[in-house]
N, C-alpha and C. Protein backbone atom coordinates (compact mmCIF):
# COMPACT_ATOMS: atom_id res chain seq x y z
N UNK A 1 257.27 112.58 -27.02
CA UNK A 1 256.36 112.06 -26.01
C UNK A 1 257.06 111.97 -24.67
N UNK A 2 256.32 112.25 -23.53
CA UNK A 2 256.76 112.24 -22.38
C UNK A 2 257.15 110.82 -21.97
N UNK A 3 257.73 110.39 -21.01
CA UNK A 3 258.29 109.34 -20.55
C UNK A 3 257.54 108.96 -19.82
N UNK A 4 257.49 109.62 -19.09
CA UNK A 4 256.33 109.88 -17.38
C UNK A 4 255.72 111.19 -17.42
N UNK A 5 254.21 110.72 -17.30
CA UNK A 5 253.46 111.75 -17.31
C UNK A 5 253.20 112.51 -16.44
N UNK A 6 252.96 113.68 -16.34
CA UNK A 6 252.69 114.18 -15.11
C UNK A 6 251.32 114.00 -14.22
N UNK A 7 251.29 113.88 -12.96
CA UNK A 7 250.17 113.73 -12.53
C UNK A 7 249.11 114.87 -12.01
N UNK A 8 247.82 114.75 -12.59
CA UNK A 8 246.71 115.90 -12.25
C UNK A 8 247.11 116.08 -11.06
N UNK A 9 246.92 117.34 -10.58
CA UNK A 9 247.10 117.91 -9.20
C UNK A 9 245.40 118.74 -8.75
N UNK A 10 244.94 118.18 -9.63
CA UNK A 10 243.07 119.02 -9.38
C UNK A 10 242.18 117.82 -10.03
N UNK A 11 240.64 117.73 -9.73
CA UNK A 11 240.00 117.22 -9.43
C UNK A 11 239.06 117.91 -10.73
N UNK A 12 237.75 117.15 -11.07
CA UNK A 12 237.20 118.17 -12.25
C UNK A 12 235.54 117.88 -11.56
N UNK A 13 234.77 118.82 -12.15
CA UNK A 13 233.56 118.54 -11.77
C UNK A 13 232.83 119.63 -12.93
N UNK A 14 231.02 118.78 -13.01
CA UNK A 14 230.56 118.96 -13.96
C UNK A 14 228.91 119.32 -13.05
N UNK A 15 228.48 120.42 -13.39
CA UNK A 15 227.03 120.47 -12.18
C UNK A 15 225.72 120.11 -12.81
N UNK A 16 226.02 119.58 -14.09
CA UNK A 16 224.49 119.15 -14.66
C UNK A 16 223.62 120.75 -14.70
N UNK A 17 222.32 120.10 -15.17
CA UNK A 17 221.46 121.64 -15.44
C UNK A 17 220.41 121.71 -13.76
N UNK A 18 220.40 122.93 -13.77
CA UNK A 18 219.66 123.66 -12.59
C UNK A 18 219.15 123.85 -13.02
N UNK A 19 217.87 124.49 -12.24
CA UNK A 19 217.27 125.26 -12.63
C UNK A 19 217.19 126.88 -11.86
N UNK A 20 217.85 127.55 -12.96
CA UNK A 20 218.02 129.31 -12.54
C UNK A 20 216.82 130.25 -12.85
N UNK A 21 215.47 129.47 -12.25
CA UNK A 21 214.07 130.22 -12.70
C UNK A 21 214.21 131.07 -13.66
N UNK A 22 213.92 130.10 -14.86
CA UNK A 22 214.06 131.20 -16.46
C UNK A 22 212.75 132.05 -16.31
N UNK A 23 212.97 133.07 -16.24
CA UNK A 23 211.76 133.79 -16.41
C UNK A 23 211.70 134.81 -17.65
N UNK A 24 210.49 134.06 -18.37
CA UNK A 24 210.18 135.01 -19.38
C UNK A 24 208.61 134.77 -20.12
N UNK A 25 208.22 135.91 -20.80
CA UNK A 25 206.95 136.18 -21.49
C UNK A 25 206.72 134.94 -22.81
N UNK A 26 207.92 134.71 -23.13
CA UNK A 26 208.20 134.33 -24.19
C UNK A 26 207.94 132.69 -24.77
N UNK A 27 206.99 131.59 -25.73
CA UNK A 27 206.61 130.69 -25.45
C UNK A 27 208.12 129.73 -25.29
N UNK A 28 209.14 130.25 -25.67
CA UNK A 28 210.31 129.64 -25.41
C UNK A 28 210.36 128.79 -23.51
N UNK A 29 210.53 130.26 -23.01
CA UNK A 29 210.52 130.07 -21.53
C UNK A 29 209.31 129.62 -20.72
N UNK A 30 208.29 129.79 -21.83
CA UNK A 30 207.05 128.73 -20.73
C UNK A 30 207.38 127.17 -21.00
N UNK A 31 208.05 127.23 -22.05
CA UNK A 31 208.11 125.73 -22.39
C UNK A 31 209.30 125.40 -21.66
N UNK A 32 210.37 126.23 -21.16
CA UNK A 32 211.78 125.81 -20.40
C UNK A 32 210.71 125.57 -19.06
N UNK A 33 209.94 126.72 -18.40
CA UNK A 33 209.51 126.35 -16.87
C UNK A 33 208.32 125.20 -16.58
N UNK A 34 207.69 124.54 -17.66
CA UNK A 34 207.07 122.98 -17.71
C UNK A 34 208.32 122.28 -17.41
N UNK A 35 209.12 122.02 -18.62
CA UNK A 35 210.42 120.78 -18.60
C UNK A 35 211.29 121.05 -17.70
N UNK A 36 211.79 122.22 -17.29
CA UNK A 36 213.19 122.31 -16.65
C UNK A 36 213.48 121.34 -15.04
N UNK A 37 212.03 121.56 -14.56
CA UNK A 37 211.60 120.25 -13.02
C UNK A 37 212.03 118.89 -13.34
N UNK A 38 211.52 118.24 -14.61
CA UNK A 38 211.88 117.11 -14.97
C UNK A 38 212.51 117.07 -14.99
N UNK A 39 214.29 117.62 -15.92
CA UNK A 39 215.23 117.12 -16.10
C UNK A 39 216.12 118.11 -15.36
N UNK A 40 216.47 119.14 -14.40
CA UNK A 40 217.26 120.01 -13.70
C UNK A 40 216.84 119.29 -12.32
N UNK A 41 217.72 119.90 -11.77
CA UNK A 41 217.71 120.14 -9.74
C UNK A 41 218.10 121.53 -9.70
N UNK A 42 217.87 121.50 -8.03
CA UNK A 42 218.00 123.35 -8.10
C UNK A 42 219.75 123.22 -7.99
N UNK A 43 219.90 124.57 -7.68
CA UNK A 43 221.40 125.74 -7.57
C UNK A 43 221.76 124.34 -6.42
N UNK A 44 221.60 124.40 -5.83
CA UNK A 44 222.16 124.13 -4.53
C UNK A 44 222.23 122.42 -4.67
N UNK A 45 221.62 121.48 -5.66
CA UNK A 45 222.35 120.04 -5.74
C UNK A 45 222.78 120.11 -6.78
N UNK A 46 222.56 120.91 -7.76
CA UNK A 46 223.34 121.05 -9.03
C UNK A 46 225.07 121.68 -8.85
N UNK A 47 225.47 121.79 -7.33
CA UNK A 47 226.74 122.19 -6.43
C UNK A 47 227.46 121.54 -5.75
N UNK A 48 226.45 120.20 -5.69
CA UNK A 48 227.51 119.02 -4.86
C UNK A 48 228.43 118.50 -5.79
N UNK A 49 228.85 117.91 -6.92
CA UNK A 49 229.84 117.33 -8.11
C UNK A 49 231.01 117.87 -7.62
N UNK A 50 230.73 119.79 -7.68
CA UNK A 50 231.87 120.82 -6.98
C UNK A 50 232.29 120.58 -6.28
N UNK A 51 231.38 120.44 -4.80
CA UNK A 51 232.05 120.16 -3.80
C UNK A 51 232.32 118.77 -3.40
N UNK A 52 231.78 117.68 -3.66
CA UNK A 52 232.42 116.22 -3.73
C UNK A 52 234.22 116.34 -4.63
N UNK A 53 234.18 117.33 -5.70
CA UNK A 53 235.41 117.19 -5.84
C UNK A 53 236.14 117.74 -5.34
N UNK A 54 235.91 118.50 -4.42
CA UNK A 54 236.40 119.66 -3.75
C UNK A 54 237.33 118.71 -2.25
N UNK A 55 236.17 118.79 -1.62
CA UNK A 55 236.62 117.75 -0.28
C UNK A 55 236.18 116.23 -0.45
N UNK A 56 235.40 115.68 -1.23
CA UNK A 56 235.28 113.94 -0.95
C UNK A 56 236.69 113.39 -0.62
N UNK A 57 236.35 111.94 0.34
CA UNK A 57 237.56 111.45 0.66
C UNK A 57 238.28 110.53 -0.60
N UNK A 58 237.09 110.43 -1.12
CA UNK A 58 237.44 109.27 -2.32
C UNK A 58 238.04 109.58 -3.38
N UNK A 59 238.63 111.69 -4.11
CA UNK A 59 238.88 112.28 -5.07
C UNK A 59 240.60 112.07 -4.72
N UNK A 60 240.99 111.31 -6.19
CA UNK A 60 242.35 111.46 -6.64
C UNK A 60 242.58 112.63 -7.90
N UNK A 61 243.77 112.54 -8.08
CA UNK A 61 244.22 113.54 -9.22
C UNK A 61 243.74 113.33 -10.31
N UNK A 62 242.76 114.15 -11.15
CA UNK A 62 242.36 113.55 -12.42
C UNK A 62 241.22 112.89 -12.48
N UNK A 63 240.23 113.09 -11.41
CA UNK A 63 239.21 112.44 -11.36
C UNK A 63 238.34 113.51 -12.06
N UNK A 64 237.15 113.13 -12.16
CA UNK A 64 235.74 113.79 -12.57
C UNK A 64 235.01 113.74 -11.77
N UNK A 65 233.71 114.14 -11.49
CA UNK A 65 232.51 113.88 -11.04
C UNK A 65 231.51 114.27 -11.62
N UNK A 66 230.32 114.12 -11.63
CA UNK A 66 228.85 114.78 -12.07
C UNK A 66 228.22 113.68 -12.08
N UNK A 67 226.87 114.27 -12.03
CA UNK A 67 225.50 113.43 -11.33
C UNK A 67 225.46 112.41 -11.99
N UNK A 68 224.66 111.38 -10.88
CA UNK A 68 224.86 109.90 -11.50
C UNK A 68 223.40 109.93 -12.46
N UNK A 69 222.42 110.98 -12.53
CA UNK A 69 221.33 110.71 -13.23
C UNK A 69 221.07 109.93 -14.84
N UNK A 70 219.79 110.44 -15.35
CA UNK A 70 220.14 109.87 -16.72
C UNK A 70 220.78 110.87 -17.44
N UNK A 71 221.64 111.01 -18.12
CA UNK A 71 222.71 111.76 -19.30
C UNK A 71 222.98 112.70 -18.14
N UNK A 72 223.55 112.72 -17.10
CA UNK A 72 224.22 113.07 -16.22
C UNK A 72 223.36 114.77 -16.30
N UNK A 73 221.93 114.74 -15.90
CA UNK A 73 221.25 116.26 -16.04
C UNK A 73 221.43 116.15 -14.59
N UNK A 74 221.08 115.25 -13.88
CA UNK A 74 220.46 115.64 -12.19
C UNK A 74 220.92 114.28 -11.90
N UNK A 75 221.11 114.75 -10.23
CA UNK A 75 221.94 113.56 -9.22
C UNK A 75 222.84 113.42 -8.32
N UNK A 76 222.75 112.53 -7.66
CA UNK A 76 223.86 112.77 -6.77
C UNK A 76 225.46 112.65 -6.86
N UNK A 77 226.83 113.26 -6.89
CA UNK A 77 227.93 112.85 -7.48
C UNK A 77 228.63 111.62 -7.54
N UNK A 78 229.00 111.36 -8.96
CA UNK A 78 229.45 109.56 -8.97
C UNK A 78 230.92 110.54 -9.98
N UNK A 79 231.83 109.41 -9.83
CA UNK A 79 232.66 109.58 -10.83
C UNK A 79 232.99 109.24 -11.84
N UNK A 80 232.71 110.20 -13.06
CA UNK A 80 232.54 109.88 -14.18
C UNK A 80 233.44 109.72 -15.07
N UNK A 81 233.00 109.56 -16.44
CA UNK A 81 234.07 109.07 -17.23
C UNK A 81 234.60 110.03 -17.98
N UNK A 82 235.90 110.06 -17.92
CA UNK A 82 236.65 111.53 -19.28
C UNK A 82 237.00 110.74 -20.54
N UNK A 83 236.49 111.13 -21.50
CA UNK A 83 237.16 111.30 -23.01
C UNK A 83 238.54 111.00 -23.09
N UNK A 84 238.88 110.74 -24.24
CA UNK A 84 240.65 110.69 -24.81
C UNK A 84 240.39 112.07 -24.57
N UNK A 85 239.55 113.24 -25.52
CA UNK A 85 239.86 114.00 -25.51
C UNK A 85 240.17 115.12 -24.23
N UNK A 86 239.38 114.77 -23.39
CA UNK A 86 238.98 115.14 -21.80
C UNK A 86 240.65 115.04 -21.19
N UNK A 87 241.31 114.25 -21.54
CA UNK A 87 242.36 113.28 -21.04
C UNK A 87 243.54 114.02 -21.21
N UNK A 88 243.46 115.12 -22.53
CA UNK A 88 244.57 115.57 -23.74
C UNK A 88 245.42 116.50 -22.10
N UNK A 89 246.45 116.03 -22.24
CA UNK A 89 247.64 116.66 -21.31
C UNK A 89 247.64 118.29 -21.71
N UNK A 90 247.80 118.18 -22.65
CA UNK A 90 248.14 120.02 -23.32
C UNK A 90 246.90 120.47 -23.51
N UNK A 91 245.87 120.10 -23.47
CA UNK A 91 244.50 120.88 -23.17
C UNK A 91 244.66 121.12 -21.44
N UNK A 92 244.96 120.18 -20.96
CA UNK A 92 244.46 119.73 -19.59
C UNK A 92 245.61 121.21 -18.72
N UNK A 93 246.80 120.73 -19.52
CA UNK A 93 248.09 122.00 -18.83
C UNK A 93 247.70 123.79 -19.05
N UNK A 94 247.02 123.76 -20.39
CA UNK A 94 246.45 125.19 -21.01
C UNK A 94 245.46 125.66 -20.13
N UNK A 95 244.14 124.51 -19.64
CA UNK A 95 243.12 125.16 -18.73
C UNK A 95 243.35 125.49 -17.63
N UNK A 96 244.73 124.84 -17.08
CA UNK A 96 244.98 124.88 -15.91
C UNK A 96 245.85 126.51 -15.81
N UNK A 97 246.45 126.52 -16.52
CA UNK A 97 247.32 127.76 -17.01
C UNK A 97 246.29 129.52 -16.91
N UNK A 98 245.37 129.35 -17.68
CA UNK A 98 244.42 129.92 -17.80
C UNK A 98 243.41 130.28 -16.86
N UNK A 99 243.16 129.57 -16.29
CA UNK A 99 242.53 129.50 -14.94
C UNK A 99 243.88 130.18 -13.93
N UNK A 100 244.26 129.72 -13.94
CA UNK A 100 245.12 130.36 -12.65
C UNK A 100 245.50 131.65 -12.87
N UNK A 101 245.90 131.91 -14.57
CA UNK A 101 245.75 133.65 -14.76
C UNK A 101 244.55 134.24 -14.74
N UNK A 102 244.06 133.79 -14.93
CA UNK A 102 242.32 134.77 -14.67
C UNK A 102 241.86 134.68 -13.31
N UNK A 103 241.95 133.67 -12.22
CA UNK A 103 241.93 133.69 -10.87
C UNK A 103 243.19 134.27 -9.75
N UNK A 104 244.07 134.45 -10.30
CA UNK A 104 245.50 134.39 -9.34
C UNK A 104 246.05 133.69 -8.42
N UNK A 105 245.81 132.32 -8.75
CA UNK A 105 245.81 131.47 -8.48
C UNK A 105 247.09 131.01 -8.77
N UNK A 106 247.94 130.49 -7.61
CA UNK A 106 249.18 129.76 -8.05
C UNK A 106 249.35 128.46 -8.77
């Protein structure tokens, strides 16, 4: 076990459901384009979480965000709560790892 942990150097964010106009024939997707208004927001507030974690003044290392709605579908960004598992250092070091090889990202 580490002594001293290391500290997040990134911010996390979660965009809840949009709605990406499901379009289809199908009674599946008539029944997604009734419900999806109720519980989605569009592209564009389902993007603030991102960018609140991105630039907000209030984001430390290791924070979260996503909508303050009910079961966090739609809303405006609050900071939310991570899991033990959310928390796991060697998950947390692997995504970060991963991400930066698939982006080129230092």
């Amino acid at each position: 076990m580490r002594s001293q942990r290391r500290r997040a150097s990134w911010a996390f964010a979660y965009p809840a459901l949009f709605d990406a106009s499901v379009k289809s024939r199908a009674l599946i997707g008539k029944a997604f384009k009734l419900v999806m208004p109720l519980i989605s927001q569009s592209a564009s507030e389902g993007a603030r979480p991102t960018l609140h974690a991105s630039l907000g003044d209030d984001v430390r290392p290791g924070y979260y965000f996503g909508p303050d709605g009910f079961s966090e579908t739609r809303g405006a960004p609050k900071r939310g709560f991570r899991s033990k598992a959310a928390r796991d250092q060697a998950v947390e070091d692997r995504l970060r790892a991963v991400s930066c090889e698939l982006t080129g990202a230092a």
